[in-house]
Protein backbone atom coordinates (compact mmCIF):
# COMPACT_ATOMS: atom_id res chain seq x y z
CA UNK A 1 0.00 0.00 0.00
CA UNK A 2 0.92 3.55 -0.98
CA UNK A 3 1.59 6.12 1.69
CA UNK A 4 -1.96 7.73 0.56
CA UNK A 5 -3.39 4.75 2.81
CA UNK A 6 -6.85 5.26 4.45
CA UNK A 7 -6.06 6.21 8.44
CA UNK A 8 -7.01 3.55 10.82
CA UNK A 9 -9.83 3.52 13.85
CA UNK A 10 -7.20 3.83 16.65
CA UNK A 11 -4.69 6.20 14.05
CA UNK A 12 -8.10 8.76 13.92
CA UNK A 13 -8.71 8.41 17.25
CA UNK A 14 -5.22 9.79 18.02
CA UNK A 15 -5.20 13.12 15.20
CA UNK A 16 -9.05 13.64 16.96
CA UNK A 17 -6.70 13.69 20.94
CA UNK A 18 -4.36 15.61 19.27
CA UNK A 19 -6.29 18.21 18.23
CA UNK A 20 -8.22 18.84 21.02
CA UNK A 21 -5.54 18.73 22.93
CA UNK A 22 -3.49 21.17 21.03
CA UNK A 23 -6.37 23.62 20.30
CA UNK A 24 -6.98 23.54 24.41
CA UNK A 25 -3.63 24.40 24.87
CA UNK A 26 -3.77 27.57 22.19
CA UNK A 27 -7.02 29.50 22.85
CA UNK A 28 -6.48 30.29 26.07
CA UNK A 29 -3.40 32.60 24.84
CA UNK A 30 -5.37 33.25 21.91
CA UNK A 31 -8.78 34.72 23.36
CA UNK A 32 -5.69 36.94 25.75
CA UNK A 33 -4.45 38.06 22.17
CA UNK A 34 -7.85 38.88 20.69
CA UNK A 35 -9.71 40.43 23.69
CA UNK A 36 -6.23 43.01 24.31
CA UNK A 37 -7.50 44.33 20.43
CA UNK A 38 -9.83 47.46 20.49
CA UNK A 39 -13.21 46.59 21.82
CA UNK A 40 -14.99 46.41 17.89
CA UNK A 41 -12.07 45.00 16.41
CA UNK A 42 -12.01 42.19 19.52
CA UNK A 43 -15.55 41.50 18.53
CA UNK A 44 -15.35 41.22 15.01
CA UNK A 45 -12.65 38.67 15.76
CA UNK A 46 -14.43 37.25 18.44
CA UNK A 47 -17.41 36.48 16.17
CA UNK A 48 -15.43 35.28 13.19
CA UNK A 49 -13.66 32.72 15.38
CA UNK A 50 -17.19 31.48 16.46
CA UNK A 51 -16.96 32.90 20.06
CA UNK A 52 -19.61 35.19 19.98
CA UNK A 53 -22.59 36.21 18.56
CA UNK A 54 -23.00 40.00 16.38
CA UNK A 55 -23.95 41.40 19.63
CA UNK A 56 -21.26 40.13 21.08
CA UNK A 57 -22.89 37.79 23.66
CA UNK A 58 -21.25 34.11 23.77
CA UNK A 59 -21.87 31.56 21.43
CA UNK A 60 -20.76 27.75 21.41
CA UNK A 61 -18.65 27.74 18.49
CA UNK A 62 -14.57 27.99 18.14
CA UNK A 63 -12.13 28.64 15.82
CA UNK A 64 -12.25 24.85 13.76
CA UNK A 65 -10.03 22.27 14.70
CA UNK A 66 -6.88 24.78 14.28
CA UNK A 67 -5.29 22.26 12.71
CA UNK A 68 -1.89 24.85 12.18
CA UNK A 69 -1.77 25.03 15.90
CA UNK A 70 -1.35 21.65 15.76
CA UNK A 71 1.47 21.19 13.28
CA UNK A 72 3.63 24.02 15.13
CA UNK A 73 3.14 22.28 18.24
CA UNK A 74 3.80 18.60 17.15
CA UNK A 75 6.81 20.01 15.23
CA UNK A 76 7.88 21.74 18.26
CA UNK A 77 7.42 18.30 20.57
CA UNK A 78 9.43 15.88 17.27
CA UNK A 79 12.30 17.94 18.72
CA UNK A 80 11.92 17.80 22.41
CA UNK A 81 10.02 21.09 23.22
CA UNK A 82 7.31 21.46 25.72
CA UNK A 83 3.96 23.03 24.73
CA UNK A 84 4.46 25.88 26.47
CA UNK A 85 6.83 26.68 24.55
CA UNK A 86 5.35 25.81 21.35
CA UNK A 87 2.15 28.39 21.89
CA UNK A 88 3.38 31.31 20.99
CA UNK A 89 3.86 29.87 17.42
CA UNK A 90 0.92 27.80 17.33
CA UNK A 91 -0.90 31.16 18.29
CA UNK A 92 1.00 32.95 15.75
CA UNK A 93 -0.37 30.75 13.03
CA UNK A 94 -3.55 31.09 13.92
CA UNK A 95 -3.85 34.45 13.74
CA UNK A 96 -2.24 34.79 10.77
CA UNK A 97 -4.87 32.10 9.20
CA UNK A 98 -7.65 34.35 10.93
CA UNK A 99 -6.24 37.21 9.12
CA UNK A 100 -5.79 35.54 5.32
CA UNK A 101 -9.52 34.49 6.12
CA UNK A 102 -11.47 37.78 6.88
CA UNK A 103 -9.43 38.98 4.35
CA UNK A 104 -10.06 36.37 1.64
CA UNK A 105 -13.93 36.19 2.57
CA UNK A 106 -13.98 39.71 1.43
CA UNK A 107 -12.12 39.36 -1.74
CA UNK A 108 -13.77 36.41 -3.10
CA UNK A 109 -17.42 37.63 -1.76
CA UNK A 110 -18.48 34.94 0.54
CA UNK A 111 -20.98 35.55 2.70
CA UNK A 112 -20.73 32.48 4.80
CA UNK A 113 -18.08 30.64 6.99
CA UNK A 114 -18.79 27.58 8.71
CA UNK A 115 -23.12 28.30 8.40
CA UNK A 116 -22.68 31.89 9.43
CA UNK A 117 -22.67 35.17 7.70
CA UNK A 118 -18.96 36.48 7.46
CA UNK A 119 -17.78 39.26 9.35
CA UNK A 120 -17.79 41.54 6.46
CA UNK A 121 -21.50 40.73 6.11
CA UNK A 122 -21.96 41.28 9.52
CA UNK A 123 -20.13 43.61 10.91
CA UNK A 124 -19.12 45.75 6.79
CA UNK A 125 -15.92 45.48 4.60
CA UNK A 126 -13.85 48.17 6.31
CA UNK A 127 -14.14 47.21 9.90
CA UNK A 128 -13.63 43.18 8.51
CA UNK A 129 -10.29 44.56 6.91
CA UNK A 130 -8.68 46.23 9.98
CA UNK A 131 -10.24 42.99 11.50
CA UNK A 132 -7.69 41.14 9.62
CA UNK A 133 -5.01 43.36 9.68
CA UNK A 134 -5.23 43.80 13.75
CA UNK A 135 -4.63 39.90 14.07
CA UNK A 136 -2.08 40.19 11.92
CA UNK A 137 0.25 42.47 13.57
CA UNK A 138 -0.70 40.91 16.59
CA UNK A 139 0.71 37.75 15.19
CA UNK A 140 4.31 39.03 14.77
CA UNK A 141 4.01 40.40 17.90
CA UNK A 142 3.50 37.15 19.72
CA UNK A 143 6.62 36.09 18.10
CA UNK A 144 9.08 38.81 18.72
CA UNK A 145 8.29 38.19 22.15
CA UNK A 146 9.45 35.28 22.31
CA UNK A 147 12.71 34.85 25.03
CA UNK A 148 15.60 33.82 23.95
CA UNK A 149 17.69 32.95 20.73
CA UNK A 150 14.56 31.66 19.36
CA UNK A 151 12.73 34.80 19.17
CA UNK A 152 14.17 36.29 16.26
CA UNK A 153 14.04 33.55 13.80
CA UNK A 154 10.22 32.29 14.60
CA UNK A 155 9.87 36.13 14.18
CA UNK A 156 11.60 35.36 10.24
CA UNK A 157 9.93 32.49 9.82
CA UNK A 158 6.45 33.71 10.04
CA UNK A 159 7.32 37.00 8.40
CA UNK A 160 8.43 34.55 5.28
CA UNK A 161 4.92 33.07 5.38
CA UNK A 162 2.44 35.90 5.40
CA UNK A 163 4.94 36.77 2.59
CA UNK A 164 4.23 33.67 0.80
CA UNK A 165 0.55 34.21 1.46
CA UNK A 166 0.30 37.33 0.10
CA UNK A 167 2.46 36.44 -3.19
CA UNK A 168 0.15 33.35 -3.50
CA UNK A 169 -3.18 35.11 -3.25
CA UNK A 170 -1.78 37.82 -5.94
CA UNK A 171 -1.21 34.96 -8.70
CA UNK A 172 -4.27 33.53 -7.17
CA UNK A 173 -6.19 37.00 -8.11
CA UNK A 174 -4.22 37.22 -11.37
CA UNK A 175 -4.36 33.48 -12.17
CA UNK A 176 -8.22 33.37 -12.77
CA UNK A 177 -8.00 36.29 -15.34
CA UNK A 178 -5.55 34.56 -17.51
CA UNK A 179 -7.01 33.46 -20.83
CA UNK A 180 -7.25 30.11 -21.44
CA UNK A 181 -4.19 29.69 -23.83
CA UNK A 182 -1.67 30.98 -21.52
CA UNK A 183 -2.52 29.58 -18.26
CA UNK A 184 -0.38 26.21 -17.08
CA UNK A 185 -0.15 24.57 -13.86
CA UNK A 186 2.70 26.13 -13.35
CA UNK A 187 0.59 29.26 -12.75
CA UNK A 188 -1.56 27.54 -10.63
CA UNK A 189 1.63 26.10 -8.21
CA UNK A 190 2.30 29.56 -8.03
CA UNK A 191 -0.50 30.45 -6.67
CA UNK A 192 -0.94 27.64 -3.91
CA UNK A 193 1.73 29.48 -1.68
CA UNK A 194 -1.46 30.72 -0.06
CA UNK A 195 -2.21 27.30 1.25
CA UNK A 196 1.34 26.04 1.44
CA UNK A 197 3.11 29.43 3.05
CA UNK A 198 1.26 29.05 6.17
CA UNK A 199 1.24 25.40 6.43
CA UNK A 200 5.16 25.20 5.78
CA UNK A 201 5.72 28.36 8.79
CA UNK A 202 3.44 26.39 10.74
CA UNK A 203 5.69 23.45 10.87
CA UNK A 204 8.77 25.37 10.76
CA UNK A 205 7.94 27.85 13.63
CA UNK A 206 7.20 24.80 15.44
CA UNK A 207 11.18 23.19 15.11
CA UNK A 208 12.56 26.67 15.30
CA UNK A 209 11.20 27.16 18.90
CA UNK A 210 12.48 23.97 19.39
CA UNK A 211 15.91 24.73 18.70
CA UNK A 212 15.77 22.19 15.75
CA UNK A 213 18.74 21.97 13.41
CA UNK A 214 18.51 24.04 10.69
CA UNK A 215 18.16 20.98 7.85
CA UNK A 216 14.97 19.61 9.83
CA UNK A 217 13.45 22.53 9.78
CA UNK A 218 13.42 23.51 6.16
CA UNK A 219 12.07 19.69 5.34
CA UNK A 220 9.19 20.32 7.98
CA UNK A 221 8.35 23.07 5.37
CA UNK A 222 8.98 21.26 2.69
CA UNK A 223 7.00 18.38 3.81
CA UNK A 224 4.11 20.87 4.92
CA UNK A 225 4.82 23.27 1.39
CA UNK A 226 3.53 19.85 -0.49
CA UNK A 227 1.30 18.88 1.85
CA UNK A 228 -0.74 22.54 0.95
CA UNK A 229 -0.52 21.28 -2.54
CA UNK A 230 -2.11 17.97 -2.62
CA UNK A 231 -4.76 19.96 -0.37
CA UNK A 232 -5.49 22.63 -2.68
CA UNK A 233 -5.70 20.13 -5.93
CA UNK A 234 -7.87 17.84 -4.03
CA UNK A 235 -10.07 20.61 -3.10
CA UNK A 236 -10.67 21.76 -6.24
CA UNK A 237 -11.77 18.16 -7.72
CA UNK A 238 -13.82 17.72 -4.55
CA UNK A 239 -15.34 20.86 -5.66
CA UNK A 240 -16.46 19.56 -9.41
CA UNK A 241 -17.27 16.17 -8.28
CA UNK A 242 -18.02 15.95 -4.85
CA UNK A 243 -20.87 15.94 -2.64
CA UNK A 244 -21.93 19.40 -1.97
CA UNK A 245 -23.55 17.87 1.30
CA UNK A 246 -20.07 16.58 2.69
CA UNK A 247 -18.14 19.27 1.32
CA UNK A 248 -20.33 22.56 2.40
CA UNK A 249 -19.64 23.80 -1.31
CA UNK A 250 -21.64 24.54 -4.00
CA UNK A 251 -21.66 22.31 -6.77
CA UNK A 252 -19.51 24.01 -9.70
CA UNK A 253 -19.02 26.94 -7.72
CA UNK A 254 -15.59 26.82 -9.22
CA UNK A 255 -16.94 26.67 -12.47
CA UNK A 256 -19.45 29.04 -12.04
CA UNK A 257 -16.60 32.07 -11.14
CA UNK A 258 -14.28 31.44 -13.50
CA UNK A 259 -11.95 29.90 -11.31
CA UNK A 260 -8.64 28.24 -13.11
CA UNK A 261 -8.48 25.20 -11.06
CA UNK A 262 -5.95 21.93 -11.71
CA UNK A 263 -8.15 19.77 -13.11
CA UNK A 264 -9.65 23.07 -15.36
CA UNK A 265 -6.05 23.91 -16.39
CA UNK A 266 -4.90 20.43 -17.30
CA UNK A 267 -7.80 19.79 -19.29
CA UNK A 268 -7.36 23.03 -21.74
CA UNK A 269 -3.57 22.01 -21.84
CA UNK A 270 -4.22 18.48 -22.87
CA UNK A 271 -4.41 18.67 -26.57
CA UNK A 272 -7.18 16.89 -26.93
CA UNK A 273 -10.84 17.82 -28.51
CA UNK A 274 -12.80 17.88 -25.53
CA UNK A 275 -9.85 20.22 -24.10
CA UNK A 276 -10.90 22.65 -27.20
CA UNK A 277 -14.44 22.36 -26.80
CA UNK A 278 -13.70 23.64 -22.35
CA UNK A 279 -11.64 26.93 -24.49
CA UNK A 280 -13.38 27.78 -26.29
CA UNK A 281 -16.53 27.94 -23.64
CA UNK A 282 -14.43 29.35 -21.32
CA UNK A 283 -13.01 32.27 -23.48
CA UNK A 284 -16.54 33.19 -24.24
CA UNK A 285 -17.82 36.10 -22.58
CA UNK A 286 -20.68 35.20 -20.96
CA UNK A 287 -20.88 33.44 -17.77
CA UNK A 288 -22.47 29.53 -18.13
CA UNK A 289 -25.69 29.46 -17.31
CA UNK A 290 -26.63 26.44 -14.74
CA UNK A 291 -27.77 24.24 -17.07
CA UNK A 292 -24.39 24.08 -19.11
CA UNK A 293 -21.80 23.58 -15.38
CA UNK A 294 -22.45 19.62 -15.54
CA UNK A 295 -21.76 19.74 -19.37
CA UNK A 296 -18.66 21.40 -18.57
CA UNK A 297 -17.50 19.27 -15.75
CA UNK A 298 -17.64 16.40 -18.07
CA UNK A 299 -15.41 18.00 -20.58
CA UNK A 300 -12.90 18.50 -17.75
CA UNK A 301 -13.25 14.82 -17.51
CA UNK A 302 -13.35 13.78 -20.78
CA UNK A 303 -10.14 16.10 -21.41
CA UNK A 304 -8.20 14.17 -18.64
CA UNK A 305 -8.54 16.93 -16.37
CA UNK A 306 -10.00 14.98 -13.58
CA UNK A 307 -7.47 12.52 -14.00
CA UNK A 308 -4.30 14.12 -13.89
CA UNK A 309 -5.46 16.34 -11.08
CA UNK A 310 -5.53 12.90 -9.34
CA UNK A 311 -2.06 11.84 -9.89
CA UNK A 312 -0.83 14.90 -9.20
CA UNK A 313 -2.61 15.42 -5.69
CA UNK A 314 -1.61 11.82 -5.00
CA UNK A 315 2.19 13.00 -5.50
CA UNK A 316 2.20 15.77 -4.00
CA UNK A 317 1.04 14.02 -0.71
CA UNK A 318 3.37 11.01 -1.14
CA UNK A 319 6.32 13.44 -1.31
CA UNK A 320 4.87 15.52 1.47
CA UNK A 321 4.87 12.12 3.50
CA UNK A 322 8.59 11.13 2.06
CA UNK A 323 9.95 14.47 3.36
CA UNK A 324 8.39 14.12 7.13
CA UNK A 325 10.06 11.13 7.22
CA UNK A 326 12.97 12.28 6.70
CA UNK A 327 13.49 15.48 8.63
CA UNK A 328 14.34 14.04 11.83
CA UNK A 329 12.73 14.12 15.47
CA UNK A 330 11.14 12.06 18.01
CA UNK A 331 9.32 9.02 16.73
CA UNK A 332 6.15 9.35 18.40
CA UNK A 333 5.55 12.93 17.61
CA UNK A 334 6.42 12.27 13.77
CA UNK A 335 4.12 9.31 13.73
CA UNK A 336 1.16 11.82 14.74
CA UNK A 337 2.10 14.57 12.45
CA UNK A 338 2.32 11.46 9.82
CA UNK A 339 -1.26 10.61 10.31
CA UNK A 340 -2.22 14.43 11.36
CA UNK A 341 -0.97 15.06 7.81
CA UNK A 342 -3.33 12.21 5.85
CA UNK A 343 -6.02 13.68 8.17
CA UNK A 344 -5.68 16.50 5.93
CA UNK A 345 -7.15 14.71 3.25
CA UNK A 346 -9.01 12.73 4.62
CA UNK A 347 -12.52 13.68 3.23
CA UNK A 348 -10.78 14.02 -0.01
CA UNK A 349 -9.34 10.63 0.02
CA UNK A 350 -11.31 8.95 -2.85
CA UNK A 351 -9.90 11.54 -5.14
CA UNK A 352 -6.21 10.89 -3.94
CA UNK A 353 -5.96 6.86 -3.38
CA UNK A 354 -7.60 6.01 -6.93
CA UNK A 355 -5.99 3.32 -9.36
CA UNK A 356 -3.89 6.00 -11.55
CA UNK A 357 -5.72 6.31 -14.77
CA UNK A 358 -3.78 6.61 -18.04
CA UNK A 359 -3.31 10.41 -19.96
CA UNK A 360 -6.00 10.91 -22.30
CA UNK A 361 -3.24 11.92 -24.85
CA UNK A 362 0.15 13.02 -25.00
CA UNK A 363 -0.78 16.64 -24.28
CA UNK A 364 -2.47 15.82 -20.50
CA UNK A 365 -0.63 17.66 -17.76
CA UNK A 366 1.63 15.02 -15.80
C-alpha cells in the first residue's frame, strides 16, 4: 500500500486527541491576544472565530479544529520542546490564518463561513479589513516576544509566510483572469503558496522554537509546502465532483466564477478535442448558465482533467509524507504529524488513493 493509505480507527482516534488537545492548549493565549484588540475590532474577531454572537454575547462555536496550531506544536514536541513553549507559534499561526480568512472572505465575496454570515457581512468590509489586519500584527508580535535565541528567527519564519501568502493570493487573483491559452499549472503552483506558506511556517515555527537543526526545519516546510498542494488540488476536484452535502460547497461553484483550477487547467492544456471544446466555452464572454456547469464538468473529464489532477494530488502528498520522514525528530511525535498530515485529506481521500488512470493523450498535464 501507498503512503496515501486510508487512516485507521485507533490512528483517527489519536489526530481527533491531538487536536483537542493542542487547540486547548492555544485559545487560552489566543482569546488573551484577541480580547487586548480594540473593543470592535475584539468583537469582530471574536465572532469570526465562532466565540460570539454579532452582539457580542457568547456563542458555542470555536475557531475549527486549528489544525496549524497543531502542526507548530507537534513540530515543536518531534524535537523535544514542551507546549508551552510551542504556543506562541501555534498562536502565531492562527492568527495569521484568521487574518488571510477575513481577508479572503472579502475578496472572493463569501458571505458564509462555517453556516454563518462572514464578518464583512456582519459587521461591513472596512471594519472586517482592519479585522484582519489587527490579528495580523498581533501575530508578529506574539513572536518577537518570544525569550531567547529563538525569538528572532520564529519572528523570520512567520514573516516569510504571510509573505508567501500574500504572493500566493496575488497569482491567485491574477491566475483566474488569464485566458485560457496561456494559463499552465505552473501558474496555478504559483499560486498555492497561499495554502502552502502558512502550512510550511506552521511546521517550521514549530522546530525553530524547538531549537531544531537548521536541515529539519526547512524539510518540515517542505514536507508541509507539499502537503498545501495535494490539499489545494484535491479541493478543487472535490469541488467539481463531490458531494456538496459533505463538502459545504456549492456544486460548480468553481466553475461558475471562472476559477482556473488543476483539473480546469490540465484539461485546456491536454491537446485533446474535448480540451478545445472547455476553451473555447471558457473564453466566451458570458458566464455559463446552470444548465451548461455539468456539461462542462464532463469535458474537464473527458479532457483528462480529472485525471491528472488525481495523480498529481496523490504525489504531492506522497512526497509531502517522504519528506516528514525524513526530517528528523522524536518518533512518536512524527508518527502523529504522519497521520495528522493524511487527516488532511481525509474527506478528499477517494480523489487521492484512486488506481492511476492513463493520460487521455500526450498533451495531458503530468
Amino acid at each position: 500500500m501507498n503512503q496515501t493509505e486510508v487512516l485507521s480507527a485507533p490512528a483517527a482516534d489519536t489526530v481527533t486527541e491531538t487536536l483537542a488537545e493542542c487547540r486547548a492548549a492555544t485559545v487560552p493565549a489566543l482569546r488573551t491576544v484577541v480580547e487586548a484588540l480594540h473593543p470592535r475590532l475584539a468583537r469582530i474577531s471574536a465572532y469570526h472565530l465562532g466565540w460570539c454572537r454579532p452582539d457580542g454575547t457568547p456563542a458555542d462555536g470555536h475557531a475549527g479544529k486549528m489544525l496549524r496550531a497543531a502542526l507548530a506544536m507537534l513540530a515543536a514536541r518531534a524535537f523535544g520542546a514542551s507546549t508551552a513553549s510551542a504556543v506562541p507559534g501555534a498562536v502565531a499561526a492562527e492568527l495569521v490564518h484568521n487574518f488571510s480568512l477575513l481577508h479572503d472572505d472579502l475578496m472572493d465575496a463569501d458571505e458564509l463561513r462555517r453556516g454563518r454570515s462572514t464578518a464583512w457581512v456582519v459587521f461591513g468590509r472596512g471594519p472586517a479589513v482592519l479585522a484582519g489586519d489587527a490579528l495580523l500584527s498581533q501575530a508578529l508580535r506574539v513572536v518577537t516576544e518570544v525569550r531567547g535565541t529563538a525569538g528572532q528567527p520564529a519572528t523570520e519564519v512567520m514573516t516569510s509566510a504571510v509573505d508567501a501568502i500574500i504572493q500566493g493570493q496575488a497569482a491567485d487573483l491574477e491566475l483566474d483572469g488569464l485566458p485560457v491559452d496561456d494559463v499552465d499549472t505552473d501558474d496555478y503552483l504559483t499560486a498555492c503558496a497561499k495554502t502552502s506558506g502558512l502550512l510550511g511556517g506552521c511546521l517550521e515555527v514549530g522546530a525553530v522554537l524547538a531549537h531544531a537543526p537548521a536541515p529539519a526545519a526547512r524539510m518540515l516546510r517542505s514536507a508541509a509546502w507539499d502537503l498545501g498542494v495535494a490539499w489545494q488540488i484535491a479541493d478543487d476536484i472535490e469541488s467539481l465532483w463531490g458531494d456538496p452535502a459533505a463538502s459545504g460547497k456549492d456544486s460548480y461553484g468553481d466553475l461558475r466564477s471562472g476559477k482556473r483550477t488543476y483539473p480546469v487547467i490540465a484539461a485546456l492544456r491536454s491537446e485533446t478535442a474535448a480540451g478545445s471544446r472547455l476553451a473555447a466555452r471558457l473564453s466566451a464572454t458570458e458566464t455559463p448558465a446552470e444548465d451548461e456547469l455539468a456539461a462542462l464538468a464532463g469535458l474537464v473529464e473527458e479532457a483528462g482533467g480529472r485525471a491528472a489532477a488525481e495523480r498529481a494530488a496523490r504525489r504531492y502528498l506522497d512526497r509531502a509524507l517522504h519528506s516528514l520522514s525524513r526530517a528528523g525528530g522524536e518518533s512518536g511525535a512524527v508518527d502523529i504529524l504522519t497521520a495528522l498530515f493524511r487527516h488532511v485529506l481525509a474527506r478528499h481521500e477517494r480523489w487521492i488513493t484512486r488506481v492511476p488512470t492513463a493520460p487521455a493523450t500526450k498533451g495531458a498535464a503530468r
